[in-house]
C-alpha atoms as a PDB file:
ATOM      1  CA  UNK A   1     -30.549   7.842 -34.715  1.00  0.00           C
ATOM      2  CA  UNK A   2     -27.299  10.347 -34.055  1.00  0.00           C
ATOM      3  CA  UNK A   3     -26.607  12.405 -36.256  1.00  0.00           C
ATOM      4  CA  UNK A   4     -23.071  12.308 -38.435  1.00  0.00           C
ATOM      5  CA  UNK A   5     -21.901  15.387 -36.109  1.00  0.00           C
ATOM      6  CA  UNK A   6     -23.657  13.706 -32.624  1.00  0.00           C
ATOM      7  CA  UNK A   7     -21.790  10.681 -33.858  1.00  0.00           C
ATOM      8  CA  UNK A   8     -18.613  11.989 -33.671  1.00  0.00           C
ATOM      9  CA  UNK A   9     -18.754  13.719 -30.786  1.00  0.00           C
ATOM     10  CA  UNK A  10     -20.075  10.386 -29.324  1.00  0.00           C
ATOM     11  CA  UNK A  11     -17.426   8.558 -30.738  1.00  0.00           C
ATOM     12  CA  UNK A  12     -15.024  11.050 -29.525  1.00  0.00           C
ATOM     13  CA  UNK A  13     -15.748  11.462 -25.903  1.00  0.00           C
ATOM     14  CA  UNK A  14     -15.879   7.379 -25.788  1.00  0.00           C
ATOM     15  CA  UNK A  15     -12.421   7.478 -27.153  1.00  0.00           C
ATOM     16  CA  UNK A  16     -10.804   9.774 -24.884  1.00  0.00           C
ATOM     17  CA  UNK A  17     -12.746   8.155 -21.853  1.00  0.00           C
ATOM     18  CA  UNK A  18     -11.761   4.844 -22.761  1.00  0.00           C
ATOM     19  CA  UNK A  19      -8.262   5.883 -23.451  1.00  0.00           C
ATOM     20  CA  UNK A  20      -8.077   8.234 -19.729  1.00  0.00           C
ATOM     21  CA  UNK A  21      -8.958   4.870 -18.279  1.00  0.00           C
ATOM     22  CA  UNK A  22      -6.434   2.815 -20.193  1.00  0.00           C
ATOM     23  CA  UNK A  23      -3.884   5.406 -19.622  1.00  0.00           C
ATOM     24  CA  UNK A  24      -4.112   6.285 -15.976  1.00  0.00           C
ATOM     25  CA  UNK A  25      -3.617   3.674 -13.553  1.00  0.00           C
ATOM     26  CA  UNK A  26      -2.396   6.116 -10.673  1.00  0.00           C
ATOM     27  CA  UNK A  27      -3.203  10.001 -10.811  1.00  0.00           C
ATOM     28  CA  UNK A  28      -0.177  12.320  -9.131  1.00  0.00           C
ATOM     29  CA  UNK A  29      -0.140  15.792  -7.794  1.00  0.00           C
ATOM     30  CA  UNK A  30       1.566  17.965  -8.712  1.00  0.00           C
ATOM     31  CA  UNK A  31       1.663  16.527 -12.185  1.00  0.00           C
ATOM     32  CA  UNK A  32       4.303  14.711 -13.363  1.00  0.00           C
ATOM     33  CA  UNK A  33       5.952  14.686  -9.870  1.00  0.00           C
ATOM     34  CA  UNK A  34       6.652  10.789  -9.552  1.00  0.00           C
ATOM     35  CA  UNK A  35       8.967  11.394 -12.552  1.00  0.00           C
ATOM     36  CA  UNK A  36      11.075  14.499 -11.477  1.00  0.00           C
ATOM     37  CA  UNK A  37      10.957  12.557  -8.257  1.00  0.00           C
ATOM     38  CA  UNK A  38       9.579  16.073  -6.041  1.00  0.00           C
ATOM     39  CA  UNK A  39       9.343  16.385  -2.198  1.00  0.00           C
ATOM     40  CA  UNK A  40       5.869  15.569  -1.403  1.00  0.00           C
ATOM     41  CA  UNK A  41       4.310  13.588  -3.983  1.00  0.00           C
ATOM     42  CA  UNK A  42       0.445  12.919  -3.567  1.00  0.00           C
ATOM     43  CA  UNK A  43      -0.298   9.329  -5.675  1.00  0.00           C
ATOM     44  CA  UNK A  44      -3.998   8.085  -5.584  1.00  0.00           C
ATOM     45  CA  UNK A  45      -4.980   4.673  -7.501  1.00  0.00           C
ATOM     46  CA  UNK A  46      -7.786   4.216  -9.519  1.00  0.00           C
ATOM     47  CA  UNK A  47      -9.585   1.043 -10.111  1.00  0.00           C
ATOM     48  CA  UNK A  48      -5.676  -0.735 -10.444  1.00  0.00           C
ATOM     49  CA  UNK A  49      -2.991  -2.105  -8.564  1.00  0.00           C
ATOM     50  CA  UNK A  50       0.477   0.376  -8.946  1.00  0.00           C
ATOM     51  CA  UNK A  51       3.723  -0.178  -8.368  1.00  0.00           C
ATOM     52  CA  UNK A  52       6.569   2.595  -7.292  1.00  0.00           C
ATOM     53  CA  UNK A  53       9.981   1.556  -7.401  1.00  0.00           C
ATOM     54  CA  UNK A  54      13.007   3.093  -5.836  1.00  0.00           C
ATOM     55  CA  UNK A  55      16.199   2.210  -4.774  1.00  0.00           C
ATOM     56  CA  UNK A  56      15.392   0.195  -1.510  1.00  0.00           C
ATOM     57  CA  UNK A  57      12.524  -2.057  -3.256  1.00  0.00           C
ATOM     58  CA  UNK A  58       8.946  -1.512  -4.632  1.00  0.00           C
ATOM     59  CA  UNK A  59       6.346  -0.669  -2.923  1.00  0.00           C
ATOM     60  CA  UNK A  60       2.693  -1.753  -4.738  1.00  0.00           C
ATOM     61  CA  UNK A  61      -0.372   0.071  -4.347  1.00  0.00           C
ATOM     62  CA  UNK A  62      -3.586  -1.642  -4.355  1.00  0.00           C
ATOM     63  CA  UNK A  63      -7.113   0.146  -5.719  1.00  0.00           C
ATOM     64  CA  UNK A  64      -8.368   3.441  -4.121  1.00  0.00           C
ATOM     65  CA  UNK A  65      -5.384   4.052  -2.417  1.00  0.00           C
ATOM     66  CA  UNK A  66      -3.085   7.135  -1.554  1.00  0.00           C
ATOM     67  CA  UNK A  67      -0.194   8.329  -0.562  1.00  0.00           C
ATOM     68  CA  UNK A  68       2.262  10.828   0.119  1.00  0.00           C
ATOM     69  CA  UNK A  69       5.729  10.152  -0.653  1.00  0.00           C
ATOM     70  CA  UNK A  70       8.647  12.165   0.760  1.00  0.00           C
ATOM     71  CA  UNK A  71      12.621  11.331   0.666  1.00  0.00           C
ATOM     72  CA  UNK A  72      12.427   9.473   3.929  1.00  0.00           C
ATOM     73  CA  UNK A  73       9.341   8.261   4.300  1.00  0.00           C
ATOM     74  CA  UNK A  74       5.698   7.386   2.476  1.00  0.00           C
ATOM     75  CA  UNK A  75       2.301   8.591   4.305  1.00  0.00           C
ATOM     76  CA  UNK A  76      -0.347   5.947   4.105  1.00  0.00           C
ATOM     77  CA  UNK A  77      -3.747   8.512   3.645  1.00  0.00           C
ATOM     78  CA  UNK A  78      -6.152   5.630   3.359  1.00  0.00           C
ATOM     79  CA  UNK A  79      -6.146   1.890   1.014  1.00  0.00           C
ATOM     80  CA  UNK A  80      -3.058  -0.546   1.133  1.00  0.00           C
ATOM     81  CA  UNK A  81       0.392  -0.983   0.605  1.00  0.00           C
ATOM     82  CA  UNK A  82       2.906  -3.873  -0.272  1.00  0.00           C
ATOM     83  CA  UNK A  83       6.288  -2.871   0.801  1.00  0.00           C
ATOM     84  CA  UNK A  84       8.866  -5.088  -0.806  1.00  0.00           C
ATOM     85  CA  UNK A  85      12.177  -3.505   0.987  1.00  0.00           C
ATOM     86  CA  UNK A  86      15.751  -4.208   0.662  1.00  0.00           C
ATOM     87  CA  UNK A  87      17.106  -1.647   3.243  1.00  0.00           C
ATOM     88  CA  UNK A  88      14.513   0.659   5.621  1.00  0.00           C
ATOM     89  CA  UNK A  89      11.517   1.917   4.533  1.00  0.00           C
ATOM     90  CA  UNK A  90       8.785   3.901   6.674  1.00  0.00           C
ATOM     91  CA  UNK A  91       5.343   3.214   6.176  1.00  0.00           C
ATOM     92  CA  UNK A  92       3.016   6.617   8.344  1.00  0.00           C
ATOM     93  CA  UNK A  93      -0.342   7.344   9.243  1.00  0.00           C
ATOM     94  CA  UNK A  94      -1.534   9.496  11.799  1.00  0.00           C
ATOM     95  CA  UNK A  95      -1.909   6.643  14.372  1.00  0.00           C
ATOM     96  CA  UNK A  96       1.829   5.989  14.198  1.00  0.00           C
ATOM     97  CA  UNK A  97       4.740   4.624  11.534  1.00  0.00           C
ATOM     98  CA  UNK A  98       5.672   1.169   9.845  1.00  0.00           C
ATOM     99  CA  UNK A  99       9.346   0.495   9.908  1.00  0.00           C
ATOM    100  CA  UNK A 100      11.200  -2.991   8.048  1.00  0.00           C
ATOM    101  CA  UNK A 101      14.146  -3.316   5.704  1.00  0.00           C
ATOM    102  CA  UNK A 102      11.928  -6.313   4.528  1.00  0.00           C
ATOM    103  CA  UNK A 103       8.465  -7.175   3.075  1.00  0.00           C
ATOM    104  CA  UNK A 104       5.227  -6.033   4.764  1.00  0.00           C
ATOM    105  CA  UNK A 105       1.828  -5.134   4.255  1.00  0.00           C
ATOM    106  CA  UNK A 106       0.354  -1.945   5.699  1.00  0.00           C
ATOM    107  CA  UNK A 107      -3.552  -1.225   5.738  1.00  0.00           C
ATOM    108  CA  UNK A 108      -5.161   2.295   6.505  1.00  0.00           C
ATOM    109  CA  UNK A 109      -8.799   2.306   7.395  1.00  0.00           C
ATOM    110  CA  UNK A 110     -10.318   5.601   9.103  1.00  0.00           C
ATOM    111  CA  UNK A 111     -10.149   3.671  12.371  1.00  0.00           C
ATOM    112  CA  UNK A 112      -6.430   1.644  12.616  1.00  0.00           C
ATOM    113  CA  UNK A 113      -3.706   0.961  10.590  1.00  0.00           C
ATOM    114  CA  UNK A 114      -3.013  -2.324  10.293  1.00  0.00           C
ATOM    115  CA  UNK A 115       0.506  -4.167   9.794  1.00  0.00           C
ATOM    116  CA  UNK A 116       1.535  -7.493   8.480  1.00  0.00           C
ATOM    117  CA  UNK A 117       5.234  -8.947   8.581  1.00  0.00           C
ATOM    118  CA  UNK A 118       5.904 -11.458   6.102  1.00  0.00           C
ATOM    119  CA  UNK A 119       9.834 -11.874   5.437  1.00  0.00           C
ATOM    120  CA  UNK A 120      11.457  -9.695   8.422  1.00  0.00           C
ATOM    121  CA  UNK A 121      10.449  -7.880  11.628  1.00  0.00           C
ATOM    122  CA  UNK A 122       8.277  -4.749  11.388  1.00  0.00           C
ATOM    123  CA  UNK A 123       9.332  -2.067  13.875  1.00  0.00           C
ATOM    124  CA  UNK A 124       5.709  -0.649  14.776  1.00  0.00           C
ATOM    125  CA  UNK A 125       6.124   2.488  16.705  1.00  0.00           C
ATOM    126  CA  UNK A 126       2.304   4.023  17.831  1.00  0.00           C
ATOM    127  CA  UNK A 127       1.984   7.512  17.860  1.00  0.00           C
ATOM    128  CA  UNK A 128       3.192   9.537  20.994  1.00  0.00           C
ATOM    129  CA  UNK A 129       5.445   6.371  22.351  1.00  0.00           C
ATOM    130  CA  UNK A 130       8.543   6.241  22.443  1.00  0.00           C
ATOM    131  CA  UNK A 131       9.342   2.577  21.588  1.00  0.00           C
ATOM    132  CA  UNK A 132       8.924   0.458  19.340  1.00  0.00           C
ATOM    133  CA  UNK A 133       6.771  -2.309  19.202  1.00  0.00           C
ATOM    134  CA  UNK A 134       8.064  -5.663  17.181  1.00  0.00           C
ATOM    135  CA  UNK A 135       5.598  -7.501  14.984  1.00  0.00           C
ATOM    136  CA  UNK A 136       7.451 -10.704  13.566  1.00  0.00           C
ATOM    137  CA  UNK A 137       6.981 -12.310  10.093  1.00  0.00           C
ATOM    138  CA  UNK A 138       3.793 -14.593   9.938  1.00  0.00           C
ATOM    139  CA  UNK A 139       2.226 -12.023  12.537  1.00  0.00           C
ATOM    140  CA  UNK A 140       0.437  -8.387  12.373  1.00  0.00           C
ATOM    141  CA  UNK A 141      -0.552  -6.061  14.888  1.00  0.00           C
ATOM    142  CA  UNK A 142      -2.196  -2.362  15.229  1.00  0.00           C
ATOM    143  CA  UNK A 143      -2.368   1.210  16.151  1.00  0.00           C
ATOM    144  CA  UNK A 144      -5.346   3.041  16.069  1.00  0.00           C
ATOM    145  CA  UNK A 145      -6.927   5.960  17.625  1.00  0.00           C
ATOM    146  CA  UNK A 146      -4.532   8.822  19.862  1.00  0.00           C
ATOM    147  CA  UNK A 147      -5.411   8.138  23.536  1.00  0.00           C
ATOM    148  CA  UNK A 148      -6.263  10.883  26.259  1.00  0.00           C
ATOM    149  CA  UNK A 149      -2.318  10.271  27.337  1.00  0.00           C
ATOM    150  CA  UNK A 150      -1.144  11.204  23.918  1.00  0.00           C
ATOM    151  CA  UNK A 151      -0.466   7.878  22.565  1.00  0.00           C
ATOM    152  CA  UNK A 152      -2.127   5.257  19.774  1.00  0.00           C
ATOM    153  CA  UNK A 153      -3.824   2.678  21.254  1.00  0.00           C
ATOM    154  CA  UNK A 154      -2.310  -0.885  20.306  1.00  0.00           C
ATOM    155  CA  UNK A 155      -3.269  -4.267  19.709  1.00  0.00           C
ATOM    156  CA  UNK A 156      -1.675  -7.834  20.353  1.00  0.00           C
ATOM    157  CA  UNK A 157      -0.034  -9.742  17.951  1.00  0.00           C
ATOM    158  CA  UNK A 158      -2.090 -12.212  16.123  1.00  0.00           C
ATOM    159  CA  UNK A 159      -1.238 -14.389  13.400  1.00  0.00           C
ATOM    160  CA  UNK A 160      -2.156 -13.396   9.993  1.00  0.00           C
ATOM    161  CA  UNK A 161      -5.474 -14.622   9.042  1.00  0.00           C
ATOM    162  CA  UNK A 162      -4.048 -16.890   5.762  1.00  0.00           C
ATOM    163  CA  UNK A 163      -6.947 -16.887   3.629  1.00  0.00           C
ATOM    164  CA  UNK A 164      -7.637 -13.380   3.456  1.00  0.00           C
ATOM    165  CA  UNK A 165      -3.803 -12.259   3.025  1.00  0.00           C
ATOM    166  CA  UNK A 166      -3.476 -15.098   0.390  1.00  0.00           C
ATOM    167  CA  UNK A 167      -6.488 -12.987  -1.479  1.00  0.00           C
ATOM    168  CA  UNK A 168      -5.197  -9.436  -1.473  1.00  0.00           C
ATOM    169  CA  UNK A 169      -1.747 -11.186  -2.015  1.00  0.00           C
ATOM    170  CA  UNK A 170      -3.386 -12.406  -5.328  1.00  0.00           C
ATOM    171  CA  UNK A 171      -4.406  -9.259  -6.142  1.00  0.00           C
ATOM    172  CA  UNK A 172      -1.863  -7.562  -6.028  1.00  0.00           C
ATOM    173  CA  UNK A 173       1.166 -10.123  -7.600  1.00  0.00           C
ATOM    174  CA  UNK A 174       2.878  -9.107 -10.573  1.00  0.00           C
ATOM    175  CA  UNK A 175       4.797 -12.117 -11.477  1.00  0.00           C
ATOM    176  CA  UNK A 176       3.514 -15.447 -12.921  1.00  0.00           C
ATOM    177  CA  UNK A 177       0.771 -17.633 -11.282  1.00  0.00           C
ATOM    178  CA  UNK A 178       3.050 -20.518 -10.421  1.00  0.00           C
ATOM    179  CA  UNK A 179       6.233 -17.692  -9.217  1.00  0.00           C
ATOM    180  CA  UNK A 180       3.164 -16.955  -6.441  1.00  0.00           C
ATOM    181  CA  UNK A 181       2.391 -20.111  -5.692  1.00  0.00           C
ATOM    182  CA  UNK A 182       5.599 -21.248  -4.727  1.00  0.00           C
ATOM    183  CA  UNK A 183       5.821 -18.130  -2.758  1.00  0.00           C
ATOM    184  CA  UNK A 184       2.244 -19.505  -0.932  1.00  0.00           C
ATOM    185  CA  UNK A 185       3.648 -22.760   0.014  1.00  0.00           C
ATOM    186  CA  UNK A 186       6.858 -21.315   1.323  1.00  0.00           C
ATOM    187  CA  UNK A 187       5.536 -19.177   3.613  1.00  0.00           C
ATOM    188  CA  UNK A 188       2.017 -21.226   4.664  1.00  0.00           C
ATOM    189  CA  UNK A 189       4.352 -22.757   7.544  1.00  0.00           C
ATOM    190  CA  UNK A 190       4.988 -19.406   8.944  1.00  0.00           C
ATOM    191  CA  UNK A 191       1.131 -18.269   9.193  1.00  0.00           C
ATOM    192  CA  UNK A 192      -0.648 -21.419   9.785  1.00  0.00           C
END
């Protein structure tokens, strides 16, 4: 059995853990910097979804992912991102950038970055080319590793495999369940 002072340093350090996790659902360096909007703000999830909004859109944030957000542009460092855009936004990783003034999904793994275009044309541009490459909405595509020539390597275009981007979809929605699954039907024509 605890003693009364063991017991409330147990029930203290439960508190404060339980509240940290409660609390915290993105952690941002320097401190505070999402607020006084700062060049170069470094966000990393937890075990939660997060959403940033600006001006442009939201972008949401699934688990275990980070980022580095600048004026112009947000660095991808690893996890995934929901861009929901209403003028341009630029999604970067080192294998090349994410351009669309619409919605879009961008994935970071240490091998690729994927892309997925869902309402609007995603301007994919790999690293060390000089043009773009266009991934249309019910497709995705990727750039991965630098090549001996300087540039990403790419993939093809492929449709987006439904059941898997109906599942992080899910995950990360904020609205109601039947908002999402009108949003499912209206856009199962475009990726089946």
């Amino acid at each position: 059995m605890l003693s009364k002072p063991g017991l409330r340093i147990f029930l203290f350090l439960l508190a404060f853990t339980l509240e940290v996790r409660i609390a915290k659902a993105a952690f941002e360096e320097p401190r505070g910097c999402l607020l006084s909007k700062a060049e170069n703000c470094a966000v990393k999830t937890g075990d939660e979804k997060f959403t940033l909004k600006f001006p442009n859109g939201e972008i949401v944030l699934d688990q275990s992912t980070a980022v580095i957000l600048s004026e112009k542009k947000l660095v991808l460092v690893n996890g995934t991102v929901w861009v929901r855009a209403h003028g341009p936004v630029t999604v970067s990783t080192e294998f090349g950038d994410a351009k669309s003034s619409g919605e879009f999904w961008v994935s970071r793994s240490t091998a690729r970055m994927n892309v997925s275009a869902v309402s609007e044309t995603v301007e994919l541009t790999p690293r060390g080319a000089s043009e773009a490459l266009s991934v249309d909405p019910g497709l995705e595509n990727y750039v991965s590793g630098v090549q001996k020539d300087g540039t990403a390597e790419t993939g093809l275009p492929i449709a987006i495999p439904f059941s898997e981007h109906v599942t992080r979809w899910a995950r990360l929605f904020t609205g109601k369940k039947a908002d999402f699954e009108d949003q499912v039907d209206r856009f199962h024509a475009t990726w089946v």
